[in-house]
C-alpha atoms as a PDB file:
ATOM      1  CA  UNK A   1     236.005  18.224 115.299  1.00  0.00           C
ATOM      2  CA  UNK A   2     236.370  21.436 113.066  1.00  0.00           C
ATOM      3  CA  UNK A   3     235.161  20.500 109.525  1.00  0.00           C
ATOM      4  CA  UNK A   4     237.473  21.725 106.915  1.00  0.00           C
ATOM      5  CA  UNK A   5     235.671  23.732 103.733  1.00  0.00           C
ATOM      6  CA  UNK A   6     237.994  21.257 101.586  1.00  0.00           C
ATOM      7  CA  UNK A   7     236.618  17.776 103.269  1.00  0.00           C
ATOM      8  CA  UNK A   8     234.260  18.156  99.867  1.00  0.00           C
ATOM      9  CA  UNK A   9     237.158  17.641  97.280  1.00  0.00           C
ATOM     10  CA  UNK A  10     238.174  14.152  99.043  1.00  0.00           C
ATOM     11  CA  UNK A  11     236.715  11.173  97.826  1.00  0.00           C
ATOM     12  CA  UNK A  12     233.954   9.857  99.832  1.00  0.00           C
ATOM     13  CA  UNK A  13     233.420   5.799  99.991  1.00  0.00           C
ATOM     14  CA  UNK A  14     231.174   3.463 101.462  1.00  0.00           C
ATOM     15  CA  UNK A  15     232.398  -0.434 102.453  1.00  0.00           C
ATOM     16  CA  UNK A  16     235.602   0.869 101.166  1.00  0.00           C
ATOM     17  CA  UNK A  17     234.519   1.483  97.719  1.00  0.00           C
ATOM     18  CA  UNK A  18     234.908   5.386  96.507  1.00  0.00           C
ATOM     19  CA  UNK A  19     232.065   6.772  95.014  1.00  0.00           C
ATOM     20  CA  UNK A  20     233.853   8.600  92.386  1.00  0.00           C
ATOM     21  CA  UNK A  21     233.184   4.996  90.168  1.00  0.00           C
ATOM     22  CA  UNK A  22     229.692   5.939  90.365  1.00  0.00           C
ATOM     23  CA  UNK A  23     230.696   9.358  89.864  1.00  0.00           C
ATOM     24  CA  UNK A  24     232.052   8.663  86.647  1.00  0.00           C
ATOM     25  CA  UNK A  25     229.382   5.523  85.587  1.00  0.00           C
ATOM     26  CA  UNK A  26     226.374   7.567  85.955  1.00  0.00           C
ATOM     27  CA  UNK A  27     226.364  10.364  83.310  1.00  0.00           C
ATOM     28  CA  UNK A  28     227.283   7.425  80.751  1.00  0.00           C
ATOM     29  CA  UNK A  29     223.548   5.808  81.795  1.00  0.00           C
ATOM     30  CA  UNK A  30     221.726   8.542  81.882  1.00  0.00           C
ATOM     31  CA  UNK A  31     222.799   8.973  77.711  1.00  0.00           C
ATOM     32  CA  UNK A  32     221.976   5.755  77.049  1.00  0.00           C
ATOM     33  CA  UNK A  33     220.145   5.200  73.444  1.00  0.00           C
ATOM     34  CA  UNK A  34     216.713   3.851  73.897  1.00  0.00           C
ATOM     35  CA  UNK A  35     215.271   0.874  71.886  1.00  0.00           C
ATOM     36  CA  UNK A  36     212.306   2.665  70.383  1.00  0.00           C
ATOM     37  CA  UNK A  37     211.464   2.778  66.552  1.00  0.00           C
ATOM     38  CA  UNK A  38     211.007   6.498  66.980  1.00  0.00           C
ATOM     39  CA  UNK A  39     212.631   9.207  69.448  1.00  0.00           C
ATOM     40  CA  UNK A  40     210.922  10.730  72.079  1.00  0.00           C
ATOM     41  CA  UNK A  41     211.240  14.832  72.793  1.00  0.00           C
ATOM     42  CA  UNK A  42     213.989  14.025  75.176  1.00  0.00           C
ATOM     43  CA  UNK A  43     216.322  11.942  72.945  1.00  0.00           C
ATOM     44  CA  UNK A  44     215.906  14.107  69.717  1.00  0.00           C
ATOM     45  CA  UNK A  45     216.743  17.353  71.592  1.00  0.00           C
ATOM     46  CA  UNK A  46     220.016  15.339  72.522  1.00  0.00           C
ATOM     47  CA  UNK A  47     220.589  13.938  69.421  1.00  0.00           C
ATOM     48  CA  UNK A  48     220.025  17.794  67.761  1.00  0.00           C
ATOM     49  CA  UNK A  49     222.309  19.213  71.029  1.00  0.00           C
ATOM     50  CA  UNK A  50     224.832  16.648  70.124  1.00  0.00           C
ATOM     51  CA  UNK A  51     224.808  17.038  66.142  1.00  0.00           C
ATOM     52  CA  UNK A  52     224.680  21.303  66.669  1.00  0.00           C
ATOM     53  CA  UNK A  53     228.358  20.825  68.696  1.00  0.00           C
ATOM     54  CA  UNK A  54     229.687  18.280  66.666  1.00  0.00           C
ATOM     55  CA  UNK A  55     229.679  20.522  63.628  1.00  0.00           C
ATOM     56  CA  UNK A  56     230.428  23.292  64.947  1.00  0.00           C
ATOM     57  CA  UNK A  57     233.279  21.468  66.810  1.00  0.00           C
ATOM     58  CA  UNK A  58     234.731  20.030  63.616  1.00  0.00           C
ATOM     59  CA  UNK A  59     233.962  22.800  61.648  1.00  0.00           C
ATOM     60  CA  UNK A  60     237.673  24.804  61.704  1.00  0.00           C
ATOM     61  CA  UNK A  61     239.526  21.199  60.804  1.00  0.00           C
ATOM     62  CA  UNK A  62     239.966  19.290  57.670  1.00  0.00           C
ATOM     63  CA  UNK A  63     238.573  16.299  56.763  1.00  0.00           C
ATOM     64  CA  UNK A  64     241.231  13.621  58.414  1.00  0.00           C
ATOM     65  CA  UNK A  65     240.743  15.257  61.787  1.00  0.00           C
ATOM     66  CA  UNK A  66     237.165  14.575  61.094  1.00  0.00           C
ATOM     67  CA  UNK A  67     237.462  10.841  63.132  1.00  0.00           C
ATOM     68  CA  UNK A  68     238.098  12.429  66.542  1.00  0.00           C
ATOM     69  CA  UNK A  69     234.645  13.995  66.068  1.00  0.00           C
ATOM     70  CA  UNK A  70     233.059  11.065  67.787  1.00  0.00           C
ATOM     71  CA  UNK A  71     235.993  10.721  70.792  1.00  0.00           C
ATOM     72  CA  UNK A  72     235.724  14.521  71.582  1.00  0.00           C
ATOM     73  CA  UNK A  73     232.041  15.187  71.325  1.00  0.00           C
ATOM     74  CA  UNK A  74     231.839  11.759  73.810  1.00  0.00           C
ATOM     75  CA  UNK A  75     234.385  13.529  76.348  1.00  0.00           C
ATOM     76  CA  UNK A  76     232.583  17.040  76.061  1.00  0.00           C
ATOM     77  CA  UNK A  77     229.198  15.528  77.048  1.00  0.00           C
ATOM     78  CA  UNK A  78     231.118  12.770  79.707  1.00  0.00           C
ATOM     79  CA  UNK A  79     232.909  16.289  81.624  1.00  0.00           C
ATOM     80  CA  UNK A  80     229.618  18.444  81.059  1.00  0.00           C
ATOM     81  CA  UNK A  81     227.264  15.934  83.336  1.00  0.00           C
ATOM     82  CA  UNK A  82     229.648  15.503  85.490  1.00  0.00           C
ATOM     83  CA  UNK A  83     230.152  18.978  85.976  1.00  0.00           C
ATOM     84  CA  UNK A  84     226.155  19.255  86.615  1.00  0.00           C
ATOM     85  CA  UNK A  85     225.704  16.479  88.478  1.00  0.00           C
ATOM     86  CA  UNK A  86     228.584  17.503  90.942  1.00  0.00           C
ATOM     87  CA  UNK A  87     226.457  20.901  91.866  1.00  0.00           C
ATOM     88  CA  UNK A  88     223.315  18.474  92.909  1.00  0.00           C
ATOM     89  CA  UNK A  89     222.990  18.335  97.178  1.00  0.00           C
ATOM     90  CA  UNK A  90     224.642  15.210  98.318  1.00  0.00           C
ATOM     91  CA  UNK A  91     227.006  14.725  95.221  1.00  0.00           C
ATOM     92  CA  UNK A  92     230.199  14.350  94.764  1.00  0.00           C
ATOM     93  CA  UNK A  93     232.054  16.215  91.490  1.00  0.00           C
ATOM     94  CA  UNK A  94     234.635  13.598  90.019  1.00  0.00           C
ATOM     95  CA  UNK A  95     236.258  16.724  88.143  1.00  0.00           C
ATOM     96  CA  UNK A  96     237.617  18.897  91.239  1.00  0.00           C
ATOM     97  CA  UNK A  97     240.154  15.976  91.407  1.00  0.00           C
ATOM     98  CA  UNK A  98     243.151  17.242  89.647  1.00  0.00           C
ATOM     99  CA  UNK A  99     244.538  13.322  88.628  1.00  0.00           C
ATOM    100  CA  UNK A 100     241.024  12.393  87.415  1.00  0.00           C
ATOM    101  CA  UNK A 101     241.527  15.865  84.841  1.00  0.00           C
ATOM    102  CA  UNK A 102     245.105  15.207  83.829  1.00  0.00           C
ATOM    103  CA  UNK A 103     243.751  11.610  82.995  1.00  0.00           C
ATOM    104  CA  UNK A 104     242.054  13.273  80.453  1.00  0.00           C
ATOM    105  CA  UNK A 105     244.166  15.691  79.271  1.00  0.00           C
ATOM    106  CA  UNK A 106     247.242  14.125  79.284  1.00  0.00           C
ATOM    107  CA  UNK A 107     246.416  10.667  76.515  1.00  0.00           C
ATOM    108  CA  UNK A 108     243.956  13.359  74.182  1.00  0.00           C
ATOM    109  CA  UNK A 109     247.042  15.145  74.228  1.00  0.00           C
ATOM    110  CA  UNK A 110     249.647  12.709  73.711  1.00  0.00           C
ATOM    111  CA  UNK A 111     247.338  11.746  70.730  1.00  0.00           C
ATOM    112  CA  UNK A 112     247.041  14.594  68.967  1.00  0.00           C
ATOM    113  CA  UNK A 113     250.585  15.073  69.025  1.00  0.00           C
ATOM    114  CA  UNK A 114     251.627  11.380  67.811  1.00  0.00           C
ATOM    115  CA  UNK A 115     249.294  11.580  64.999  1.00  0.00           C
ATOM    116  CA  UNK A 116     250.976  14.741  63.758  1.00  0.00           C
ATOM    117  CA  UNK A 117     253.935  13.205  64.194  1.00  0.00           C
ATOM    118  CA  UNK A 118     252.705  10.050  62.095  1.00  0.00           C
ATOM    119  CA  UNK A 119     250.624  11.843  59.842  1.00  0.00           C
ATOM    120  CA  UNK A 120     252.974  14.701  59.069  1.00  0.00           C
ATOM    121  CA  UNK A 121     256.296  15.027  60.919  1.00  0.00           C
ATOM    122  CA  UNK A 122     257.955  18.266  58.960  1.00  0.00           C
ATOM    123  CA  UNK A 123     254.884  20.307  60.242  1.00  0.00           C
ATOM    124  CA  UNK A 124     254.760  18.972  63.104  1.00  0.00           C
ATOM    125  CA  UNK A 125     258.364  19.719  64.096  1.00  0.00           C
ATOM    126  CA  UNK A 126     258.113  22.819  62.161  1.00  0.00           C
ATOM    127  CA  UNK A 127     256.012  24.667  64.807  1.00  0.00           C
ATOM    128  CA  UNK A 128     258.235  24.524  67.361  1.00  0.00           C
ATOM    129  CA  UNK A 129     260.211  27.317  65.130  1.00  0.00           C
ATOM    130  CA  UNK A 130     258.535  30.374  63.509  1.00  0.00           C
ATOM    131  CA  UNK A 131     259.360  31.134  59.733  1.00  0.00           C
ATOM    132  CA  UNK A 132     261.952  34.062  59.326  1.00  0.00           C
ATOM    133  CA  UNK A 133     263.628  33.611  62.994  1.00  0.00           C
ATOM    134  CA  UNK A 134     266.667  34.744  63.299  1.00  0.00           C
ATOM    135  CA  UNK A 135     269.572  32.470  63.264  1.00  0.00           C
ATOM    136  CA  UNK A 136     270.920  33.780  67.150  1.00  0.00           C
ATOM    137  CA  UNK A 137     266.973  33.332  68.616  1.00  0.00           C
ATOM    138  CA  UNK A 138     266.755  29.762  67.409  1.00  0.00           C
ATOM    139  CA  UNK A 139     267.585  27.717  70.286  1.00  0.00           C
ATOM    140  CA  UNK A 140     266.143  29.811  72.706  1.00  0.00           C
ATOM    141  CA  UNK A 141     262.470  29.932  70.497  1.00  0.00           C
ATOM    142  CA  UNK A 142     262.725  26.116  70.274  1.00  0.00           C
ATOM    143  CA  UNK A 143     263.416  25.942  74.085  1.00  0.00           C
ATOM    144  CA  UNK A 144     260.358  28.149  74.619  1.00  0.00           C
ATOM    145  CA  UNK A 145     257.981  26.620  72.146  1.00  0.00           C
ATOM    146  CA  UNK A 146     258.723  23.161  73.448  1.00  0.00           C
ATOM    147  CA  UNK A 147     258.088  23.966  77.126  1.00  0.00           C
ATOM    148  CA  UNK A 148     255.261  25.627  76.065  1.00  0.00           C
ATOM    149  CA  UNK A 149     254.212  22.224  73.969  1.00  0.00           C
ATOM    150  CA  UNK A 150     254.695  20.185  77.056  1.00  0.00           C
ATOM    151  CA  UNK A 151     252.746  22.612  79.028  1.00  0.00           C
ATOM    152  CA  UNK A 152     249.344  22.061  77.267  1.00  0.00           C
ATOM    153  CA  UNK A 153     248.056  19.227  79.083  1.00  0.00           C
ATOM    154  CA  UNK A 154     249.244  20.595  82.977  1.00  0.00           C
ATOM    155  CA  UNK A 155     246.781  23.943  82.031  1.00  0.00           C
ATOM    156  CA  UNK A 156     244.115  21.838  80.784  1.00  0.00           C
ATOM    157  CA  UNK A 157     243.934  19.634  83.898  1.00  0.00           C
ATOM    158  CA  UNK A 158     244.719  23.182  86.313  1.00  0.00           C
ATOM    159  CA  UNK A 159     241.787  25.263  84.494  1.00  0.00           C
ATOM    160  CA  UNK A 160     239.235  22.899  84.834  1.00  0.00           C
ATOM    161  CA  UNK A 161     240.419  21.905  88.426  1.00  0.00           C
ATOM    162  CA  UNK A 162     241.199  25.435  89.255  1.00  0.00           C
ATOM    163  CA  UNK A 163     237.337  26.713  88.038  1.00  0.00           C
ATOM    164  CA  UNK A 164     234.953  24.289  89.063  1.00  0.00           C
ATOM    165  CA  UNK A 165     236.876  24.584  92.390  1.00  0.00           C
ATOM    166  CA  UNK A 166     236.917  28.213  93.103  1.00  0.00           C
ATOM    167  CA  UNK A 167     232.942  27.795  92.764  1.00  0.00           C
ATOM    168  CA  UNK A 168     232.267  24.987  94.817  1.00  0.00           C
ATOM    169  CA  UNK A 169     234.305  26.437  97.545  1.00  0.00           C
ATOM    170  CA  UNK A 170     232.508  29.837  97.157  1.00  0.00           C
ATOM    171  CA  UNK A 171     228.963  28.469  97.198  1.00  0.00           C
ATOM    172  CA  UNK A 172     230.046  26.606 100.341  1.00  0.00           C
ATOM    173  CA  UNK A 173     231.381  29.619 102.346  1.00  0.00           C
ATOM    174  CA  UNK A 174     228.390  31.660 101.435  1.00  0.00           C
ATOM    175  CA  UNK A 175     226.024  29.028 102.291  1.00  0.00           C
ATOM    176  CA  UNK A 176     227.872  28.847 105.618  1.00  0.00           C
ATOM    177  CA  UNK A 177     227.644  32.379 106.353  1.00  0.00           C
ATOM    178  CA  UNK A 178     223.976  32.126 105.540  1.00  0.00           C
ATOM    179  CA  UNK A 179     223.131  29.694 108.006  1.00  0.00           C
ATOM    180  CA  UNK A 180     225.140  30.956 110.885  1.00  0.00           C
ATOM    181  CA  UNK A 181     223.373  35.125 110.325  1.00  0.00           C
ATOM    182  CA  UNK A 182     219.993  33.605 110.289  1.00  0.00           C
ATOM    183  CA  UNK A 183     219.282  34.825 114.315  1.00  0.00           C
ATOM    184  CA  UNK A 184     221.992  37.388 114.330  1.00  0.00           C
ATOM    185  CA  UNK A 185     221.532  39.176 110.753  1.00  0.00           C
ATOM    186  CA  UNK A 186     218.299  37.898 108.976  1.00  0.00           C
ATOM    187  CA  UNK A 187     218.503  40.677 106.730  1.00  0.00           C
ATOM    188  CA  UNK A 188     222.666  39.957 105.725  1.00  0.00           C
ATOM    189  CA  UNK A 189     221.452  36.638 105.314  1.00  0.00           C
ATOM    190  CA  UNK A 190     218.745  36.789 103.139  1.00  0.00           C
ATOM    191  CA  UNK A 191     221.142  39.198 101.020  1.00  0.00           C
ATOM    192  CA  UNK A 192     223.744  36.633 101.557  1.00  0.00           C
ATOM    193  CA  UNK A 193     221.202  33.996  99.918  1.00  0.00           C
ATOM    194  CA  UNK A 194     220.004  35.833  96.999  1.00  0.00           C
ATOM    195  CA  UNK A 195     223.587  36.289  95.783  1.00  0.00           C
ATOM    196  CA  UNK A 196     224.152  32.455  96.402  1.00  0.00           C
ATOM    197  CA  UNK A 197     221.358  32.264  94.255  1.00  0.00           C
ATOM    198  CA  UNK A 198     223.002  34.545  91.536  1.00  0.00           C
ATOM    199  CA  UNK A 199     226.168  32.562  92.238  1.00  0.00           C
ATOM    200  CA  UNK A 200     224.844  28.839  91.913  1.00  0.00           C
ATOM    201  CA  UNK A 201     223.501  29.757  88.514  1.00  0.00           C
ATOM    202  CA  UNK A 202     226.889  30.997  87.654  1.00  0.00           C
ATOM    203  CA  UNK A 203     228.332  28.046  88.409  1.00  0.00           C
ATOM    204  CA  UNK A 204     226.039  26.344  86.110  1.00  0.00           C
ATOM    205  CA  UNK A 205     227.196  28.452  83.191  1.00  0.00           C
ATOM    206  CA  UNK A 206     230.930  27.628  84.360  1.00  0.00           C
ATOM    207  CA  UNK A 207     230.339  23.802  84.214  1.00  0.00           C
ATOM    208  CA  UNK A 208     228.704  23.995  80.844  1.00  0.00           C
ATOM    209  CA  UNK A 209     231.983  26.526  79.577  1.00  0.00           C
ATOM    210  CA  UNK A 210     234.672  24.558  81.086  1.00  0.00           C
ATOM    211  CA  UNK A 211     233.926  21.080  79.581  1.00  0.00           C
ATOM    212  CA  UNK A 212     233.259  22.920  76.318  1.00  0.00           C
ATOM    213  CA  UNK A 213     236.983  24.826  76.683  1.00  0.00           C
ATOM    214  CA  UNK A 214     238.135  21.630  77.662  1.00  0.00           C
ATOM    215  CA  UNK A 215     237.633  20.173  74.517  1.00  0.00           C
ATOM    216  CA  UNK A 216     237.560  23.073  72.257  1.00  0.00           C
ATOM    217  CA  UNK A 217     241.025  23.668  72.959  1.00  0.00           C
ATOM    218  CA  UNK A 218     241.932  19.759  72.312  1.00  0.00           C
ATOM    219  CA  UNK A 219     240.131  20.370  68.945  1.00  0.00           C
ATOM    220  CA  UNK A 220     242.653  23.584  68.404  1.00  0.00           C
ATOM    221  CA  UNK A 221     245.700  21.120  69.557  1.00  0.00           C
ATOM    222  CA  UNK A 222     244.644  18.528  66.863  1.00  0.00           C
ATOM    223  CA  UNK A 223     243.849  20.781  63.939  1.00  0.00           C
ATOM    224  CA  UNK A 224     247.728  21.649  64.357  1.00  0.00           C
ATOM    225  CA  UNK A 225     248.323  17.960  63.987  1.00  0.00           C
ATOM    226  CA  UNK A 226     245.911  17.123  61.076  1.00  0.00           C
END
């Protein structure tokens, strides 16, 4: 049986249960607040980690935007162990599945837009047509700005899918071409390996950026709304 280099982006299960739920449950338990009177190293450095993004999260929106703070910083740090744990050896990465990331983008952006819309429908409405357009270009600009609008969610689900995919599947080919010069080319492999190396902490760095893009740019979406 040939093994195809995408059998990694299906959803494994055991007994008929998909391991994506434990996917998903374990980064939750692993942030789990501990009952001691005082932190430990560990849980301060998260609780400073967590405070340090939070402000500089909410920092560019006003004060009534200022409830999401604890709903996006919770997502950020949700997407960013999952994206970690995924590159572990016998994982599976619950965020190379394109319905799992438009499950996320899709409600944080059908919120942001309903509150606008709640909170302050003229401006809301308002940027679907720039100030001083001519009178001929208004239809078409409202045409454009709206597809654009209801494009927002479809390229936050595609970049995150798109990223942490093009990196899984290139860690995987070099691997694969690492193994199989071994007895033919030792020397193309272990040049092969070092920049597997180079790339697998690259694809660290990508994990980390991509669930913070993910939600920066939800925090840009809502500061239009707020």
């Amino acid at each position: 049986m040939t093994l195809s280099f995408f059998n990694q982006f299906a959803t494994p299960q055991v007994l008929g249960i998909p391991l994506i739920l434990l996917a998903i449950s374990l980064p939750p338990m692993i942030l789990i607040p501990t009952t001691r009177l005082l932190n430990n190293r560990l849980t301060s450095m998260q609780l400073w980690a967590t405070k340090i993004f939070t402000k500089q999260l909410m920092l560019p929106i006003n004060y009534k935007g200022h409830t999401w703070s604890a709903i996006l910083t919770s997502l950020m740090l949700l997407l960013l162990l999952m994206n970690l744990l995924g590159l572990l050896p016998y994982t599976f990465t619950p965020t190379t599945q394109l319905s799992m990331n438009m499950g996320f983008a899709i409600p944080m952006w059908l919120a942001t837009i309903l509150t606008g819309l709640r909170n302050q429908p003229t401006t809301s409405l308002g940027h679907l047509l720039p100030e001083g357009t001519p009178t001929p270009l208004i239809p078409i600009l409202i045409i454009i700005e709206t597809i654009s609008l209801l494009i927002r969610p479809i390229a936050l689900g595609v970049r995150l899918t798109a990223n942490l995919t093009a990196g899984h599947l290139l860690i995987q080919l070099i691997s694969t071409a690492t193994i199989t010069l071994i007895p033919m080319m030792p020397m193309t492999a272990l040049i092969l390996f070092f920049i597997l190396m180079l790339l697998t902490c690259l694809e660290l760095a990508v994990a980390m950026i991509q669930a913070y893009v993910f939600v920066l740019l939800l925090s840009l979406y809502l500061q239009e709304n707020v």
